[in-house]
C-alpha atoms as a PDB file:
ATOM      1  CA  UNK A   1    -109.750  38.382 -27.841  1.00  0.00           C
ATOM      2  CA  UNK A   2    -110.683  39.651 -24.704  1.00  0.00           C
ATOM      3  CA  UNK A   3    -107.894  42.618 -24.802  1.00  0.00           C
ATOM      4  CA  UNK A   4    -109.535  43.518 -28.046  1.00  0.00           C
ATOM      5  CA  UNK A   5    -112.754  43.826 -26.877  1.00  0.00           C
ATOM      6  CA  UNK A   6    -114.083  47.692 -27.486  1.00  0.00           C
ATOM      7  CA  UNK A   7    -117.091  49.566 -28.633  1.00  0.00           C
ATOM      8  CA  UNK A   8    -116.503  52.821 -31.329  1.00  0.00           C
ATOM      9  CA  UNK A   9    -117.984  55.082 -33.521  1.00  0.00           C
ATOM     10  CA  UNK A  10    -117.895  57.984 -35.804  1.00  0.00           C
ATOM     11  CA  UNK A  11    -120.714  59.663 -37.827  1.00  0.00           C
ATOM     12  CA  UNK A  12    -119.837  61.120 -41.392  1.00  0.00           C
ATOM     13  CA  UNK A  13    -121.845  63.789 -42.404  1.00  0.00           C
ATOM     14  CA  UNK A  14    -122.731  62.340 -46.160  1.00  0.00           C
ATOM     15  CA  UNK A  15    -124.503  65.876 -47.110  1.00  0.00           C
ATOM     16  CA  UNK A  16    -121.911  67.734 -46.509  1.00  0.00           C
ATOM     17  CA  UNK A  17    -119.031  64.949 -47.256  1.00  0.00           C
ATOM     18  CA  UNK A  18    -117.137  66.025 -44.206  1.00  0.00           C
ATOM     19  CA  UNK A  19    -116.944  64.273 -40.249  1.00  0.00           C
ATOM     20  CA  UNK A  20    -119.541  65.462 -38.452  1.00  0.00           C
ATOM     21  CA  UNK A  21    -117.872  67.516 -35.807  1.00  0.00           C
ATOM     22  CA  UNK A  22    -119.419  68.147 -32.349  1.00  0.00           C
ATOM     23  CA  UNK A  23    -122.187  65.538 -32.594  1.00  0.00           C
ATOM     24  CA  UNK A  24    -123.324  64.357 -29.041  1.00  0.00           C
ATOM     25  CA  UNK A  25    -124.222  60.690 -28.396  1.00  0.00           C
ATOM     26  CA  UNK A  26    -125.367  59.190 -25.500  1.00  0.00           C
ATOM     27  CA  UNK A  27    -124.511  55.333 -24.907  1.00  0.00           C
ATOM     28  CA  UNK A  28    -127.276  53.157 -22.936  1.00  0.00           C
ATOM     29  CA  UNK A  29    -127.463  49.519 -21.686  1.00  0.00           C
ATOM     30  CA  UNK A  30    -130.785  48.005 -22.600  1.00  0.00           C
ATOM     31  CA  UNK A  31    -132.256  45.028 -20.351  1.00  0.00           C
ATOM     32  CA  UNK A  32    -135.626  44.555 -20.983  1.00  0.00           C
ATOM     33  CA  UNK A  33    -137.709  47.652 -21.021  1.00  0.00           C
ATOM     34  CA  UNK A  34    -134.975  49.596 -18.495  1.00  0.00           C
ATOM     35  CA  UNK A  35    -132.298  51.865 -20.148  1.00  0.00           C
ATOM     36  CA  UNK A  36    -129.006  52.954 -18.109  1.00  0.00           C
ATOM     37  CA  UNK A  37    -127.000  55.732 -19.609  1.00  0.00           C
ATOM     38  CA  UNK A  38    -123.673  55.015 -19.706  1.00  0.00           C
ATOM     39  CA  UNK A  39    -121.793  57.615 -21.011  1.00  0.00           C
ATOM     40  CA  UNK A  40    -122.437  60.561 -23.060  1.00  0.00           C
ATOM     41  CA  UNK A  41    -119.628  62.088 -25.536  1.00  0.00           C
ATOM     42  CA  UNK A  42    -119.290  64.713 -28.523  1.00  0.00           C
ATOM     43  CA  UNK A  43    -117.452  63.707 -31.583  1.00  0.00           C
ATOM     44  CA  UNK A  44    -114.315  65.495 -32.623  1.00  0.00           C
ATOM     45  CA  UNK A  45    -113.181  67.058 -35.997  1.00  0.00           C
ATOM     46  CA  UNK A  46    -112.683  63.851 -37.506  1.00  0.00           C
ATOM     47  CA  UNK A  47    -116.268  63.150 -36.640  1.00  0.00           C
ATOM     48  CA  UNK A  48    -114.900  60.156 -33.955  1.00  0.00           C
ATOM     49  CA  UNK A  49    -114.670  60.199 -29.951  1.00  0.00           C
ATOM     50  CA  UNK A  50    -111.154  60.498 -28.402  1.00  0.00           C
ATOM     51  CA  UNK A  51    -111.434  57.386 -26.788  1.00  0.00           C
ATOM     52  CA  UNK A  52    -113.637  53.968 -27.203  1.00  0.00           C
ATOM     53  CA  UNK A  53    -117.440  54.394 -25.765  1.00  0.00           C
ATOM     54  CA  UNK A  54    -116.415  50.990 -24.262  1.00  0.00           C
ATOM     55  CA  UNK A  55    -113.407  48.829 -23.560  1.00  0.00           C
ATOM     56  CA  UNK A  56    -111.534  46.961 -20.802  1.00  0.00           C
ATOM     57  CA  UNK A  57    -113.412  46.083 -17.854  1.00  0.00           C
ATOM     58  CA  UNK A  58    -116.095  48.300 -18.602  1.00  0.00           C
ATOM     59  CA  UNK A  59    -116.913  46.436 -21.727  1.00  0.00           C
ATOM     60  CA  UNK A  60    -119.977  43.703 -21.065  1.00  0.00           C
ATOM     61  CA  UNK A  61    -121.559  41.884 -23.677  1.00  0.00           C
ATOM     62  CA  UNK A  62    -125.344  42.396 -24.173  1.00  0.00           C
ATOM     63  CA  UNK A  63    -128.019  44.917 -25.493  1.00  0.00           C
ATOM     64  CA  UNK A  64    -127.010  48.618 -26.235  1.00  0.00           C
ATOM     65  CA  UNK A  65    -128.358  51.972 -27.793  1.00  0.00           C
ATOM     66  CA  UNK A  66    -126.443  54.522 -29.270  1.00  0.00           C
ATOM     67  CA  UNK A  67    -128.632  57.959 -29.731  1.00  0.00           C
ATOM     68  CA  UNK A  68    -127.317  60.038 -31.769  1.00  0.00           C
ATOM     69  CA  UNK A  69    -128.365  64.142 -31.465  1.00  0.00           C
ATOM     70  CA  UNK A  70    -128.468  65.167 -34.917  1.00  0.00           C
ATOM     71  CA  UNK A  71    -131.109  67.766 -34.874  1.00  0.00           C
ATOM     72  CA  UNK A  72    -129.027  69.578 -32.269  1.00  0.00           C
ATOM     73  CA  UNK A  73    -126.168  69.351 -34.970  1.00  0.00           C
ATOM     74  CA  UNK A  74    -127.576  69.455 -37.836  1.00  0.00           C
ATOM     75  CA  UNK A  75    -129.131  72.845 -36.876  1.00  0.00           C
ATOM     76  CA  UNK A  76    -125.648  73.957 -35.800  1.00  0.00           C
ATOM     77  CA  UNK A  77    -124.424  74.001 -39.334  1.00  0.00           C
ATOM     78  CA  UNK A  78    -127.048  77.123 -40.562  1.00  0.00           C
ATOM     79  CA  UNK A  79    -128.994  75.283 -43.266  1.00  0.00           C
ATOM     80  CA  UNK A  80    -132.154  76.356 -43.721  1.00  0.00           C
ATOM     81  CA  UNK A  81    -134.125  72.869 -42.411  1.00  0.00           C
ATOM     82  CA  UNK A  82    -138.202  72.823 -41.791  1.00  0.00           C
ATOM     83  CA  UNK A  83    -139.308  72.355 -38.286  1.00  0.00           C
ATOM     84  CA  UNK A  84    -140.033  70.057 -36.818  1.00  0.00           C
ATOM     85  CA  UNK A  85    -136.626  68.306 -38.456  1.00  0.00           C
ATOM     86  CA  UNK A  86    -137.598  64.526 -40.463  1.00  0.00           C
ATOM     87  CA  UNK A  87    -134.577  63.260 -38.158  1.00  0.00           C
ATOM     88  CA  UNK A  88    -133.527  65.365 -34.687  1.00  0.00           C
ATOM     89  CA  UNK A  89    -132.223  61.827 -32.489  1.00  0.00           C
ATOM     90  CA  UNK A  90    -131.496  58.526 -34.277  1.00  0.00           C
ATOM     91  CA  UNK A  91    -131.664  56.168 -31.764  1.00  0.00           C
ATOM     92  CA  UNK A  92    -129.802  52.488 -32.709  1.00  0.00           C
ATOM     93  CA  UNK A  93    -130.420  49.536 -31.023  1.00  0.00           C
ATOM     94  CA  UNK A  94    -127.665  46.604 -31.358  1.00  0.00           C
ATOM     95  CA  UNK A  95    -126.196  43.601 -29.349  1.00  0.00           C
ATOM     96  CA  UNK A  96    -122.731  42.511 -28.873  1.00  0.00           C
ATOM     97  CA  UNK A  97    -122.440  38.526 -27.891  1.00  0.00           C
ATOM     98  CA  UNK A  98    -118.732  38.209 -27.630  1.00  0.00           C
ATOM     99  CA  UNK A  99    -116.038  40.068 -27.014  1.00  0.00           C
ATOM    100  CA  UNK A 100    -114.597  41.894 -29.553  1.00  0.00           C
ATOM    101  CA  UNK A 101    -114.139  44.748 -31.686  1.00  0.00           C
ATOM    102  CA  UNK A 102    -117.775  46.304 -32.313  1.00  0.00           C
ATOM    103  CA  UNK A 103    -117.709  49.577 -34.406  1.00  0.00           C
ATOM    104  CA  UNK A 104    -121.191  51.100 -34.790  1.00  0.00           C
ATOM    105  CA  UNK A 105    -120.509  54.408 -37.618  1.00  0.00           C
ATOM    106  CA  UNK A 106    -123.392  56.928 -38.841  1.00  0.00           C
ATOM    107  CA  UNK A 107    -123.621  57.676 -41.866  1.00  0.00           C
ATOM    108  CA  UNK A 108    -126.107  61.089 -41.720  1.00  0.00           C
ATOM    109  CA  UNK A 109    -127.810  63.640 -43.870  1.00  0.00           C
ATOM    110  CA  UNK A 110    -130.712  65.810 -43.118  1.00  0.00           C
ATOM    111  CA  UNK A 111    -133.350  62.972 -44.221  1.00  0.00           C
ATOM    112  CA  UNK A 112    -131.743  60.289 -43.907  1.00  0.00           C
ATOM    113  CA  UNK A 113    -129.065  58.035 -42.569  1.00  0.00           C
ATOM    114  CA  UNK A 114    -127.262  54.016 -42.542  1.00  0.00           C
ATOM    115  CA  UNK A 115    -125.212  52.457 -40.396  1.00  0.00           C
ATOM    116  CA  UNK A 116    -123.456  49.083 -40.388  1.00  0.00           C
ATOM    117  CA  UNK A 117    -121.067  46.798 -38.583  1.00  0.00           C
ATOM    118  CA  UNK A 118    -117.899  48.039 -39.281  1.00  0.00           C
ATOM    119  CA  UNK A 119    -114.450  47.776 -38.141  1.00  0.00           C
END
């Protein structure tokens, strides 16, 4: 399973029914109270990153974050939205005990958004 082993995501703008192009996300390792940024990446027109968040020798097991920046998007796309926005960066918090295939999607709309374990 090991060569399997991989971290993804894609956010789908559910307002809009479309990928949400040009989101950023920024990827952290979580031990404890201590958060190490890993990687940071913008989503492409189908809403995905060109390549995994995590995989090969890079991937670990453990605790991770995904933030997700979708004031800074959400803004982008001209609707009029009240300030301060209900949701500018969803932050999710999730572990991966063995290695495998972890796929983390967004589901977002102005107020509100889901996510799941998908694959």
């Amino acid at each position: 399973m090991a060569g399997n082993a991989r971290l993804t995501t894609h956010v789908l703008d559910t307002a809009s029914g479309r990928p949400a192009e040009g989101l950023k996300i920024a990827l952290y390792r979580v031990s404890g109270n201590s958060h190490k940024k890993i990687k940071e990446v913008v989503t492409n027109a189908d809403g995905r990153c060109d390549a995994p968040l995590l995989e090969g020798k890079d991937f670990r097991t453990g605790q991770y974050e995904l933030v997700f920046f979708a004031g800074d998007y959400l803004r982008a796309g001209g609707a009029a939205l009240p300030e301060p926005l209900f949701l500018d960066q969803i932050p999710i918090r999730f572990g991966m005990a063995q290695e495998a295939h972890y796929h983390v999607p967004l589901l977002l709309s102005p107020f509100g958004y889901s996510t799941y374990r998908g694959s």
